[in-house]
PDB file of N, CA and C in Angstrom:
ATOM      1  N   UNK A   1     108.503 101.489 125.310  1.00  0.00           N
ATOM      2  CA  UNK A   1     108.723 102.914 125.401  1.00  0.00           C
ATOM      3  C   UNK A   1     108.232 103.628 124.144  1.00  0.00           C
ATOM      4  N   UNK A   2     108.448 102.943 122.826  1.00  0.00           N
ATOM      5  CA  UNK A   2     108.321 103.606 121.788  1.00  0.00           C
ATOM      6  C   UNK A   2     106.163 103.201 121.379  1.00  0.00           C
ATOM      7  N   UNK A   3     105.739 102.607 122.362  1.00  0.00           N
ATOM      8  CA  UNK A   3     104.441 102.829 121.946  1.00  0.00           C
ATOM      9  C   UNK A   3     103.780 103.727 122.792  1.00  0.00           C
ATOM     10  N   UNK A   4     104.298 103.513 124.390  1.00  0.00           N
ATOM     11  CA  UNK A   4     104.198 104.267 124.614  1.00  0.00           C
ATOM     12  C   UNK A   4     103.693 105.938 124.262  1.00  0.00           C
ATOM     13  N   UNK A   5     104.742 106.471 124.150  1.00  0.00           N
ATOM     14  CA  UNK A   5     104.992 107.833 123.066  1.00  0.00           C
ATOM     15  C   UNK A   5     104.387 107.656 121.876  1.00  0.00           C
ATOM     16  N   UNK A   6     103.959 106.512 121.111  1.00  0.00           N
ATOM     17  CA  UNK A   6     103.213 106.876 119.942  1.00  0.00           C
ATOM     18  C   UNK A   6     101.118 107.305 120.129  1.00  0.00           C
ATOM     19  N   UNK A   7     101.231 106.593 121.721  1.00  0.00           N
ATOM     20  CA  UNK A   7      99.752 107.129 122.330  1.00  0.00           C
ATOM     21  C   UNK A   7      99.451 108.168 122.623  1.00  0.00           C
ATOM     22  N   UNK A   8     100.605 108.844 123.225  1.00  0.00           N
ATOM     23  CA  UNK A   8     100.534 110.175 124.090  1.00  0.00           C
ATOM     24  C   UNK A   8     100.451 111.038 122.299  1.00  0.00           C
ATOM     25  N   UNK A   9     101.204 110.888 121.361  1.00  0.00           N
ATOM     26  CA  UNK A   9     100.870 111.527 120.254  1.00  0.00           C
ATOM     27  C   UNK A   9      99.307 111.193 119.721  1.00  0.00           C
ATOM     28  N   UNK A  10      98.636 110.625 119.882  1.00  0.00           N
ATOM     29  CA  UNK A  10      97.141 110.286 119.239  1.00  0.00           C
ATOM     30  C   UNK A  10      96.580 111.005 120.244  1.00  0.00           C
ATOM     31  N   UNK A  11      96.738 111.062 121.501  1.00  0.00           N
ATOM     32  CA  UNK A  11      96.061 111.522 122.510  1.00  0.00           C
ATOM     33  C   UNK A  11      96.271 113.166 122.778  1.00  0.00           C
ATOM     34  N   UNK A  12      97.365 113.293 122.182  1.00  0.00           N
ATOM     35  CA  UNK A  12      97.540 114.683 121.771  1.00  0.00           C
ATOM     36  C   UNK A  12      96.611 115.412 120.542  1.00  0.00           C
ATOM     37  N   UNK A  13      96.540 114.739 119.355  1.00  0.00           N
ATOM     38  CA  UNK A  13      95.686 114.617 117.931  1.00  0.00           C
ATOM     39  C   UNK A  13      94.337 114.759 118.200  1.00  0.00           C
ATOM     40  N   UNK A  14      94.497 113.878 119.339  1.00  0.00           N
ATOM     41  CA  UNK A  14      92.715 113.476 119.531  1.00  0.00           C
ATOM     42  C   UNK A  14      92.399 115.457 120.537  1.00  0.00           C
ATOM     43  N   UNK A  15      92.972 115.777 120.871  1.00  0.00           N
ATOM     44  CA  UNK A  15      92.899 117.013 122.029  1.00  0.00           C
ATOM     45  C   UNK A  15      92.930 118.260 121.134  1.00  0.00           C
ATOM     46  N   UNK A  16      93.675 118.311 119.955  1.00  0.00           N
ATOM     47  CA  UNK A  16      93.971 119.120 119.111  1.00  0.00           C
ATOM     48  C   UNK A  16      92.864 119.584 118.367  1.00  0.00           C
ATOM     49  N   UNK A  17      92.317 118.164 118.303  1.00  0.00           N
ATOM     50  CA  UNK A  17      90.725 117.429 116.874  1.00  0.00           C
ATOM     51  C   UNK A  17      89.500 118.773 117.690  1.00  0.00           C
ATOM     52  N   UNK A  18      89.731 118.230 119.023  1.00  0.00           N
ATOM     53  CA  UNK A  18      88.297 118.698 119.815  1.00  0.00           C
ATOM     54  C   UNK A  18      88.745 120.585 119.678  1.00  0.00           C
ATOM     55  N   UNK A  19      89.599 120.715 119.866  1.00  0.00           N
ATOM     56  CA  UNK A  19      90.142 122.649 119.528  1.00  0.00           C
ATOM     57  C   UNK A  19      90.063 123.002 118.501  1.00  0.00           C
ATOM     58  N   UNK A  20      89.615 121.923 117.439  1.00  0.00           N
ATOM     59  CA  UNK A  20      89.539 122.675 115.647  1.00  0.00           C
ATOM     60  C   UNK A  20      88.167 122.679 115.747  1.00  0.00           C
ATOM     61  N   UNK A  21      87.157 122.937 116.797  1.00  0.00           N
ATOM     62  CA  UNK A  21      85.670 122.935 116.154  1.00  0.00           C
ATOM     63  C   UNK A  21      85.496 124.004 115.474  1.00  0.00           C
ATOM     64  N   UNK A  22      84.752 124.110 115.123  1.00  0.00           N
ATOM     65  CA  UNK A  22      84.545 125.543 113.970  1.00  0.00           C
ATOM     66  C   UNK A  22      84.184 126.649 114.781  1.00  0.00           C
ATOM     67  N   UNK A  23      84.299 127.688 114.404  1.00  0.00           N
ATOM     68  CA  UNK A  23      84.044 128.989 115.760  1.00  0.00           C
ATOM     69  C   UNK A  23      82.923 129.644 115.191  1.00  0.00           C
ATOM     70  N   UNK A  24      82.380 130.958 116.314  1.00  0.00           N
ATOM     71  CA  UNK A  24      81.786 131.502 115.592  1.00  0.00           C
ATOM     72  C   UNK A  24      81.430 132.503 114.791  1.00  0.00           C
ATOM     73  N   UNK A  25      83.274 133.083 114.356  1.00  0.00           N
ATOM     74  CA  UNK A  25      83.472 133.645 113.240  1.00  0.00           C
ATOM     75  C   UNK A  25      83.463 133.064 112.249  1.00  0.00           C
ATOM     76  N   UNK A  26      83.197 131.817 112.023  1.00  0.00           N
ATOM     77  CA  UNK A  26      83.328 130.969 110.825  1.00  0.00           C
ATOM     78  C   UNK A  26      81.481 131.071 110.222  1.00  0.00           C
ATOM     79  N   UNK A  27      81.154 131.499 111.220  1.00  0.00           N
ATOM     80  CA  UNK A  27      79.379 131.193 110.419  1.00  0.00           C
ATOM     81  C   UNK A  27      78.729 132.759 110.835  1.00  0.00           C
ATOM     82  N   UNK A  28      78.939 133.489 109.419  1.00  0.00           N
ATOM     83  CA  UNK A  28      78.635 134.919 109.150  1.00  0.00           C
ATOM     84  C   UNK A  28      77.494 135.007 108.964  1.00  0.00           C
ATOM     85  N   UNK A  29      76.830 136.209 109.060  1.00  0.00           N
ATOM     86  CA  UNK A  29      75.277 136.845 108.662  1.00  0.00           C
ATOM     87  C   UNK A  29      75.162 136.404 107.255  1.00  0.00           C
ATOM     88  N   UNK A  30      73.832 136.289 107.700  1.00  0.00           N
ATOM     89  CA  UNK A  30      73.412 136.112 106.287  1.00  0.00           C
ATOM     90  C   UNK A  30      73.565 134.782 105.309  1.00  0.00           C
ATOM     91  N   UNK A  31      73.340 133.677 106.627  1.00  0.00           N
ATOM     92  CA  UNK A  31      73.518 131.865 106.636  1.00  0.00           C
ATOM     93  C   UNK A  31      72.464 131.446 107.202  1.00  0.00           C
ATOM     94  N   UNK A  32      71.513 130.756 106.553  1.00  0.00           N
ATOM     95  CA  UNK A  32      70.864 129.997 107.798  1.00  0.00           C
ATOM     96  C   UNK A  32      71.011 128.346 107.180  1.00  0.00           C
ATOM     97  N   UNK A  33      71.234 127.786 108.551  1.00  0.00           N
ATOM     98  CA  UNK A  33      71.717 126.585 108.367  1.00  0.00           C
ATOM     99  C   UNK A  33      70.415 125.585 109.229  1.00  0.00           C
ATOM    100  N   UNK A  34      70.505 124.722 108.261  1.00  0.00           N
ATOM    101  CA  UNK A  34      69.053 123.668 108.891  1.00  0.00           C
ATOM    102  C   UNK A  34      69.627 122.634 109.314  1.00  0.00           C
ATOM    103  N   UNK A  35      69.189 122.000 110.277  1.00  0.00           N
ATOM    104  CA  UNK A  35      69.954 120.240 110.777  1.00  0.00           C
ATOM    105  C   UNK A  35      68.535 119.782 111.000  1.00  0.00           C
ATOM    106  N   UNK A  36      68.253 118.803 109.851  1.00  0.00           N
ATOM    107  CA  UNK A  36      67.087 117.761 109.937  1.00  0.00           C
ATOM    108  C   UNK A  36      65.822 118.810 110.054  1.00  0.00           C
ATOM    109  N   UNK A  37      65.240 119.833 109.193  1.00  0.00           N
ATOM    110  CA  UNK A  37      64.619 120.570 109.165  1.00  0.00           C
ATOM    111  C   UNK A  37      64.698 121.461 110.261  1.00  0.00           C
ATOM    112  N   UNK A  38      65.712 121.695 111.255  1.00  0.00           N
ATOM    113  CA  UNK A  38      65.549 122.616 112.086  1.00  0.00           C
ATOM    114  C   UNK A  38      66.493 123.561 112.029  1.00  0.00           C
ATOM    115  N   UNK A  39      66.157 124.754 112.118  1.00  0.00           N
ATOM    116  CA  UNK A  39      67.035 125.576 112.264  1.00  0.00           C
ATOM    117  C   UNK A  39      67.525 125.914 113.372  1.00  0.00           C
ATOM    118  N   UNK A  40      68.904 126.165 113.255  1.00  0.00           N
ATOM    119  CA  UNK A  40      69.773 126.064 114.420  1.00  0.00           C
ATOM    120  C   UNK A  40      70.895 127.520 114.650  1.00  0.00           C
ATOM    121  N   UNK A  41      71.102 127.654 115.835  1.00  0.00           N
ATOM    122  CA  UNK A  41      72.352 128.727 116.496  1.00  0.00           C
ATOM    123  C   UNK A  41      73.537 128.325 116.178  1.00  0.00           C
ATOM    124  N   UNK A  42      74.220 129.360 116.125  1.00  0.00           N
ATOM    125  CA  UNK A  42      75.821 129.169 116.389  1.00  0.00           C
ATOM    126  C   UNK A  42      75.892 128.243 117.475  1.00  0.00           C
ATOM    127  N   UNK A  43      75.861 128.319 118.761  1.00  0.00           N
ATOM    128  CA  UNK A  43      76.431 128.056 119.711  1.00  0.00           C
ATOM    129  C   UNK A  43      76.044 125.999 119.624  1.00  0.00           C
ATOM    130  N   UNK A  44      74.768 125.952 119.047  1.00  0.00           N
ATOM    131  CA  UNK A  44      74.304 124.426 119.061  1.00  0.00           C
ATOM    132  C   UNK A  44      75.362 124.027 117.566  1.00  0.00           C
ATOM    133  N   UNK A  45      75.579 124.254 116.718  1.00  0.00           N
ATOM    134  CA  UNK A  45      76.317 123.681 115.227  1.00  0.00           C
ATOM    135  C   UNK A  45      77.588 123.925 115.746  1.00  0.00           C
ATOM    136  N   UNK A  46      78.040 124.828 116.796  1.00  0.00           N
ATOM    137  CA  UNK A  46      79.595 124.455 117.238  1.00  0.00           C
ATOM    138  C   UNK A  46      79.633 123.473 118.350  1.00  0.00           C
ATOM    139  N   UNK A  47      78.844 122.781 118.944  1.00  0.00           N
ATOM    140  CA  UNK A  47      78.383 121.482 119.879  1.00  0.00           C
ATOM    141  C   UNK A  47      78.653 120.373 119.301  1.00  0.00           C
ATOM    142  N   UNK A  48      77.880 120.798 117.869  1.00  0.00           N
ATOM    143  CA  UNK A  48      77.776 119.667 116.782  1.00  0.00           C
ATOM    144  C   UNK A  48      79.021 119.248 116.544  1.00  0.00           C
ATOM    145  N   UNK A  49      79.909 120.160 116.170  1.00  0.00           N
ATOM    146  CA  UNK A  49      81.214 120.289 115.091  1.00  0.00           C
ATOM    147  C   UNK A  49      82.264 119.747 115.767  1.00  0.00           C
ATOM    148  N   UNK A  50      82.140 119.752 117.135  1.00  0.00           N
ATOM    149  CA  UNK A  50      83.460 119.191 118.107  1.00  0.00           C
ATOM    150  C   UNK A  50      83.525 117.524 117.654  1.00  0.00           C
ATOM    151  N   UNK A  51      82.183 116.829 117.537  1.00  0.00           N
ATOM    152  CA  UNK A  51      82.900 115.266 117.296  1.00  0.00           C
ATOM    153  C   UNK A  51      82.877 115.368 115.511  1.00  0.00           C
ATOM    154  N   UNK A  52      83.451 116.038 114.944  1.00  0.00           N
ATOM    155  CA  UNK A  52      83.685 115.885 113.535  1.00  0.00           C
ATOM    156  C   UNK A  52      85.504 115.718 113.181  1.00  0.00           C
ATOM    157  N   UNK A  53      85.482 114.820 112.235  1.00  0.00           N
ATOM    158  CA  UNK A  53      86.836 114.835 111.734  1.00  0.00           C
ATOM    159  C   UNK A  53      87.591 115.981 111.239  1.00  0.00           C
ATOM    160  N   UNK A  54      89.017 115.844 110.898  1.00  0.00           N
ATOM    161  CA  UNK A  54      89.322 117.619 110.178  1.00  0.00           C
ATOM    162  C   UNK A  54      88.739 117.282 108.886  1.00  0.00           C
ATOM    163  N   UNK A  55      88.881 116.267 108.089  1.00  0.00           N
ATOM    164  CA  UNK A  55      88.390 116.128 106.679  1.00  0.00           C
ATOM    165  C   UNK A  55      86.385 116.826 106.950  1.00  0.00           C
ATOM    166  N   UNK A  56      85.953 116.103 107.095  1.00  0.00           N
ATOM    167  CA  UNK A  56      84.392 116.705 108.089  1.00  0.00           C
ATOM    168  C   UNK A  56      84.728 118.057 108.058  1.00  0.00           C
ATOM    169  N   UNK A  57      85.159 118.711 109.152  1.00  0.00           N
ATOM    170  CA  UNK A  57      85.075 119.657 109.339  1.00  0.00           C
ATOM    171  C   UNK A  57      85.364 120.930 108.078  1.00  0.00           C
ATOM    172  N   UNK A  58      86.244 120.480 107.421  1.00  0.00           N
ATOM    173  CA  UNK A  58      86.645 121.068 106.152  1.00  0.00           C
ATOM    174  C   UNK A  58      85.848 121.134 105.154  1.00  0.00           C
ATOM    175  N   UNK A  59      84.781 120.174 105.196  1.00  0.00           N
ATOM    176  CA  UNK A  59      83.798 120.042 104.320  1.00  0.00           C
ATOM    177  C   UNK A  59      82.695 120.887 103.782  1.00  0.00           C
ATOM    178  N   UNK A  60      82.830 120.799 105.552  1.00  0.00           N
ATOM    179  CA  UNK A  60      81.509 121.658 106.274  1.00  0.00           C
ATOM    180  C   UNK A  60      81.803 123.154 106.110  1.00  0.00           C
ATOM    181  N   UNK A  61      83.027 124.119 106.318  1.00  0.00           N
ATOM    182  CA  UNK A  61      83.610 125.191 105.843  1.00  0.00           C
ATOM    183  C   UNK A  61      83.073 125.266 104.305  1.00  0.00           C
ATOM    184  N   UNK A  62      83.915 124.567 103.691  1.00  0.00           N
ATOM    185  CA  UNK A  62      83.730 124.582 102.350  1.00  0.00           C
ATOM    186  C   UNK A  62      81.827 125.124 101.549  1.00  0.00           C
ATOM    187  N   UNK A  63      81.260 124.228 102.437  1.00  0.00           N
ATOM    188  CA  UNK A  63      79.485 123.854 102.045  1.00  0.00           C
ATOM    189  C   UNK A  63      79.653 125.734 102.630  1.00  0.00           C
ATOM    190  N   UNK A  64      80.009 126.218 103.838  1.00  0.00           N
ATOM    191  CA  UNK A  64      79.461 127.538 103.921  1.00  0.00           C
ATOM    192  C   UNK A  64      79.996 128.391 103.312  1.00  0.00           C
ATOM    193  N   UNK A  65      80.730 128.256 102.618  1.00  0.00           N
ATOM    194  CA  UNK A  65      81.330 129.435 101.330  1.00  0.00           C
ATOM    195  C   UNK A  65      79.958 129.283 100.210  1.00  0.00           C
ATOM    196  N   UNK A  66      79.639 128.447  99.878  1.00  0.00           N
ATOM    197  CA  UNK A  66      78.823 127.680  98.295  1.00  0.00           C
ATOM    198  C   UNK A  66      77.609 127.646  98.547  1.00  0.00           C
ATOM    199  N   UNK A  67      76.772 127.139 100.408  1.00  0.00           N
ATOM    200  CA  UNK A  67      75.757 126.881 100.292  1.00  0.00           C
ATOM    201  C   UNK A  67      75.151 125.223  99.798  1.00  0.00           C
ATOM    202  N   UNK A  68      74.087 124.804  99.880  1.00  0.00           N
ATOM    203  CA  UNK A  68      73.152 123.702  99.014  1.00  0.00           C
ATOM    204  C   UNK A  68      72.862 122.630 100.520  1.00  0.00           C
ATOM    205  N   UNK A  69      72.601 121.689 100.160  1.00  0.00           N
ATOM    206  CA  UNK A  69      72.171 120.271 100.754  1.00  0.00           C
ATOM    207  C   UNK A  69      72.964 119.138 100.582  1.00  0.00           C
ATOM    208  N   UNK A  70      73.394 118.489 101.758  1.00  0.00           N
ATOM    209  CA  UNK A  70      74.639 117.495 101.810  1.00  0.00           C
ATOM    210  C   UNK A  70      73.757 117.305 103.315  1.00  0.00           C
ATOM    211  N   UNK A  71      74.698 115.460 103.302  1.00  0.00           N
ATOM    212  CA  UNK A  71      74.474 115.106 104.317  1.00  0.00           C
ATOM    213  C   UNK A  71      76.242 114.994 104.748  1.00  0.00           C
ATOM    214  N   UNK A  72      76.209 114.852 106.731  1.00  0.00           N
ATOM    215  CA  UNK A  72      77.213 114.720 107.173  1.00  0.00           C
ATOM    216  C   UNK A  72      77.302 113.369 108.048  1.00  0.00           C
ATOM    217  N   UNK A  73      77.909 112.804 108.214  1.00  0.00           N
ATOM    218  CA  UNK A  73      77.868 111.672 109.141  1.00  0.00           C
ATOM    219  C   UNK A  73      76.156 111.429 109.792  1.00  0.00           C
ATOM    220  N   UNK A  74      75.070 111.329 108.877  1.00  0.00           N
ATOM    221  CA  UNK A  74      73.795 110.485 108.680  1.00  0.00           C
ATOM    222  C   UNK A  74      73.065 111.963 108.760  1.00  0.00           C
ATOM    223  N   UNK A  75      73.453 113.382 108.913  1.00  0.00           N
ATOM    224  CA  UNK A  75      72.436 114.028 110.110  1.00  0.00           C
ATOM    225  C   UNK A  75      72.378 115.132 108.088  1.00  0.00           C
ATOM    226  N   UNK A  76      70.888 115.649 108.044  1.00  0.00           N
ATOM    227  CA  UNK A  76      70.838 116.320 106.864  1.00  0.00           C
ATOM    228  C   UNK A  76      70.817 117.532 107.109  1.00  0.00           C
ATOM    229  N   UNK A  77      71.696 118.554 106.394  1.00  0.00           N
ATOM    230  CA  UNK A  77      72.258 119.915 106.223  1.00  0.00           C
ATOM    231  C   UNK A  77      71.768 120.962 105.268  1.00  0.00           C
ATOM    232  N   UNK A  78      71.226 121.748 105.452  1.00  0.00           N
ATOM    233  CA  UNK A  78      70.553 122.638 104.106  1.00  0.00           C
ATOM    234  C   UNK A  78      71.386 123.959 104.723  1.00  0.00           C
ATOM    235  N   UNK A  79      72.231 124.935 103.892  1.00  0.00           N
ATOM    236  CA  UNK A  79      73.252 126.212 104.201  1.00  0.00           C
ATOM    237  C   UNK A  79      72.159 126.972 103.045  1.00  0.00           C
ATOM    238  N   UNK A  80      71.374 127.911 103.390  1.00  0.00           N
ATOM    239  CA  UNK A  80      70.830 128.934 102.661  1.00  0.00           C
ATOM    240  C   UNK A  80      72.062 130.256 102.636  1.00  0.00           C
ATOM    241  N   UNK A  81      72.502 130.518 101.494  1.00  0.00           N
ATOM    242  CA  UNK A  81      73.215 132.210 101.769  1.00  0.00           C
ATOM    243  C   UNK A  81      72.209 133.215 101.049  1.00  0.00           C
ATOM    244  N   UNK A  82      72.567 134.193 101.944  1.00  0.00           N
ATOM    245  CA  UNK A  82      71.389 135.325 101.663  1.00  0.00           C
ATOM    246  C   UNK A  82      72.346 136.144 100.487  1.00  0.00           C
ATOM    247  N   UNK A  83      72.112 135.982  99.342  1.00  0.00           N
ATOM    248  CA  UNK A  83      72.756 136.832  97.710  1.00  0.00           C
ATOM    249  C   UNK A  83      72.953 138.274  98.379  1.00  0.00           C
ATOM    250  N   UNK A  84      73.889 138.897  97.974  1.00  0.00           N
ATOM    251  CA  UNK A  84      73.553 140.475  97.606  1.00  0.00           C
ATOM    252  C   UNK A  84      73.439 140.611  96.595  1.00  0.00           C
ATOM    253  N   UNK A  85      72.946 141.716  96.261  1.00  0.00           N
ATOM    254  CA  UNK A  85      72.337 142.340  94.664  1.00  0.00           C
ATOM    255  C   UNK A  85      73.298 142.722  93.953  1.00  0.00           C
ATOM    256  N   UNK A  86      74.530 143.854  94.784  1.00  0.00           N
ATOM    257  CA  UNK A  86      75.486 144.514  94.435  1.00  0.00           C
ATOM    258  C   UNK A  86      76.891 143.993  94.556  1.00  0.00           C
ATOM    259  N   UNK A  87      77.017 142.687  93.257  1.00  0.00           N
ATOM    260  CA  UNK A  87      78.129 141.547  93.184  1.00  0.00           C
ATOM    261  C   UNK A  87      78.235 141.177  92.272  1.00  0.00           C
ATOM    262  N   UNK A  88      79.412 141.022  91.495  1.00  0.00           N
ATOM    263  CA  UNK A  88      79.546 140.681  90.468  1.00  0.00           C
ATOM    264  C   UNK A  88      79.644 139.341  90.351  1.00  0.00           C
ATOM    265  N   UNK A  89      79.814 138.191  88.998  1.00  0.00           N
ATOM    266  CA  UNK A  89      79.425 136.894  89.092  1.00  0.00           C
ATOM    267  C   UNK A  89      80.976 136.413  89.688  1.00  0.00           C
ATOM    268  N   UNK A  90      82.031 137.217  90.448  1.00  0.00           N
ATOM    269  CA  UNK A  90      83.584 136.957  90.570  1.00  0.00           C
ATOM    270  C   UNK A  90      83.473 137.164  91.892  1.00  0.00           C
ATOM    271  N   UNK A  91      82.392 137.615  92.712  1.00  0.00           N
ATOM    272  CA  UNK A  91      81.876 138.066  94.417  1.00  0.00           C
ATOM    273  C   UNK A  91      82.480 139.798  94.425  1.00  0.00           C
ATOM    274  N   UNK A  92      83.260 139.916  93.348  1.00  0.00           N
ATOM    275  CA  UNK A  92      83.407 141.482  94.108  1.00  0.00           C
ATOM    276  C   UNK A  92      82.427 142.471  93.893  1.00  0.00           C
ATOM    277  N   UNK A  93      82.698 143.304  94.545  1.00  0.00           N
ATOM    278  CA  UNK A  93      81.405 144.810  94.652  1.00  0.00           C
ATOM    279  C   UNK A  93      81.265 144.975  93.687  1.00  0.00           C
ATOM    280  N   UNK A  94      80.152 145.255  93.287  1.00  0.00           N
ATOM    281  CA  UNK A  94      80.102 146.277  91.948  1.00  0.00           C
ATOM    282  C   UNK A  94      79.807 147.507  92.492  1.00  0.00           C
ATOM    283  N   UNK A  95      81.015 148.279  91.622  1.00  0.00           N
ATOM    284  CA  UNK A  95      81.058 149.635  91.928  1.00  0.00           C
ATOM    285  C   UNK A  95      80.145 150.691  91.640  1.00  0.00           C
ATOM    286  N   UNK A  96      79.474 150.099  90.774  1.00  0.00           N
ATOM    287  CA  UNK A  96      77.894 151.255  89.937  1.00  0.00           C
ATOM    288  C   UNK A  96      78.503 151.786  88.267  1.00  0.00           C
ATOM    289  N   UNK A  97      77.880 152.815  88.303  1.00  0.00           N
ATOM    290  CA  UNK A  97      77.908 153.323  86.997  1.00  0.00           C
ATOM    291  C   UNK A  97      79.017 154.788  86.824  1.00  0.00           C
ATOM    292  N   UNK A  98      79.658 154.949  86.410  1.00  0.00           N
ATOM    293  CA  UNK A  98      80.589 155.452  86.796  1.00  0.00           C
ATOM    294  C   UNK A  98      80.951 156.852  85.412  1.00  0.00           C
ATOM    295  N   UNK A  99      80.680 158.497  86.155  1.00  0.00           N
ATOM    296  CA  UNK A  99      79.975 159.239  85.217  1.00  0.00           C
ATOM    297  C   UNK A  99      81.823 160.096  84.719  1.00  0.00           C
ATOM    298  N   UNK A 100      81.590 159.956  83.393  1.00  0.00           N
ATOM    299  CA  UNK A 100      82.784 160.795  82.908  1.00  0.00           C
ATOM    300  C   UNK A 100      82.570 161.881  82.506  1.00  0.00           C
ATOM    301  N   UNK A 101      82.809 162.977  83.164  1.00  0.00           N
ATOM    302  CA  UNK A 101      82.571 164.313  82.547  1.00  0.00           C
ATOM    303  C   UNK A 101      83.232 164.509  81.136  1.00  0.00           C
ATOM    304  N   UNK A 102      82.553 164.840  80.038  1.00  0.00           N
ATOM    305  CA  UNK A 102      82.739 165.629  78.988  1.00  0.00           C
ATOM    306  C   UNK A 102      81.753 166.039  78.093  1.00  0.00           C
ATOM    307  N   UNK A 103      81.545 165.446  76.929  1.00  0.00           N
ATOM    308  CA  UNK A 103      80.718 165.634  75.568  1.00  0.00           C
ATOM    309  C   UNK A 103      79.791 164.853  75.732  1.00  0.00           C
ATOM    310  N   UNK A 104      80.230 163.173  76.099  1.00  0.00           N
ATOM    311  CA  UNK A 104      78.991 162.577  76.376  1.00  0.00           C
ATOM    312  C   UNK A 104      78.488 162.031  77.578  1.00  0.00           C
ATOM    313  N   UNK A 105      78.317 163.286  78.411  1.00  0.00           N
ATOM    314  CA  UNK A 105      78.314 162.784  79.628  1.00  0.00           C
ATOM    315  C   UNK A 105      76.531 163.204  79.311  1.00  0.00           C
ATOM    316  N   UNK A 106      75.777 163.510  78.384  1.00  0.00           N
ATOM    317  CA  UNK A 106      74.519 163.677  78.128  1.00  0.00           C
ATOM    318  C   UNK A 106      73.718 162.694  77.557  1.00  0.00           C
ATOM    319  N   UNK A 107      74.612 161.116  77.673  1.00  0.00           N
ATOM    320  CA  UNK A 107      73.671 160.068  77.759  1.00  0.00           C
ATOM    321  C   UNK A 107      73.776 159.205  78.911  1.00  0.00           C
TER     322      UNK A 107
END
């Protein structure tokens, strides 16, 4: 009885695993992601992502915050992020130049 119930829990894990694929709010503008020199869609890298582990999958999040080249379970990954100009080296906006009216507002 008690192994039973310890299957139906893996088999639950295992059902859970396949519902954590990555979505496709997780992969924003301004990413392009290569698999084995090809560039690829959302809809094909969330195909991909269903047989990945959560550790895997977390990885793979992680690489699209940062960007670079990693391999994943044999298959090779290049995450290009497209920079903005207007960012400070902390990611927030930079706000511009910011004018104080008075005496030396004539430099």
């Amino acid at each position: 009885m008690v192994q039973l119930k310890f299957w139906e829990e893996i088999s639950l894990i295992n059902k859970i695993r396949i519902i954590m694929a990555l979505s496709k709010q997780s992969i924003r503008k301004g990413m392009y992601i290569t698999v084995d020199g090809n560039i690829i869609t959302k809809d094909e890298l969330i195909s991909i992502s269903e047989g990945w582990t959560e550790v895997q999958e977390n990885f793979f999040r992680k690489m699209l915050k940062q960007g670079g080249h990693f391999k994943l379970k044999g298959v090779k990954y290049i995450i290009e992020l497209q920079e903005s100009d207007n960012k400070r080296s902390d990611g927030s906006k930079d706000s511009g130049i910011i004018q104080i009216p008075g005496e030396d507002s004539r430099f």
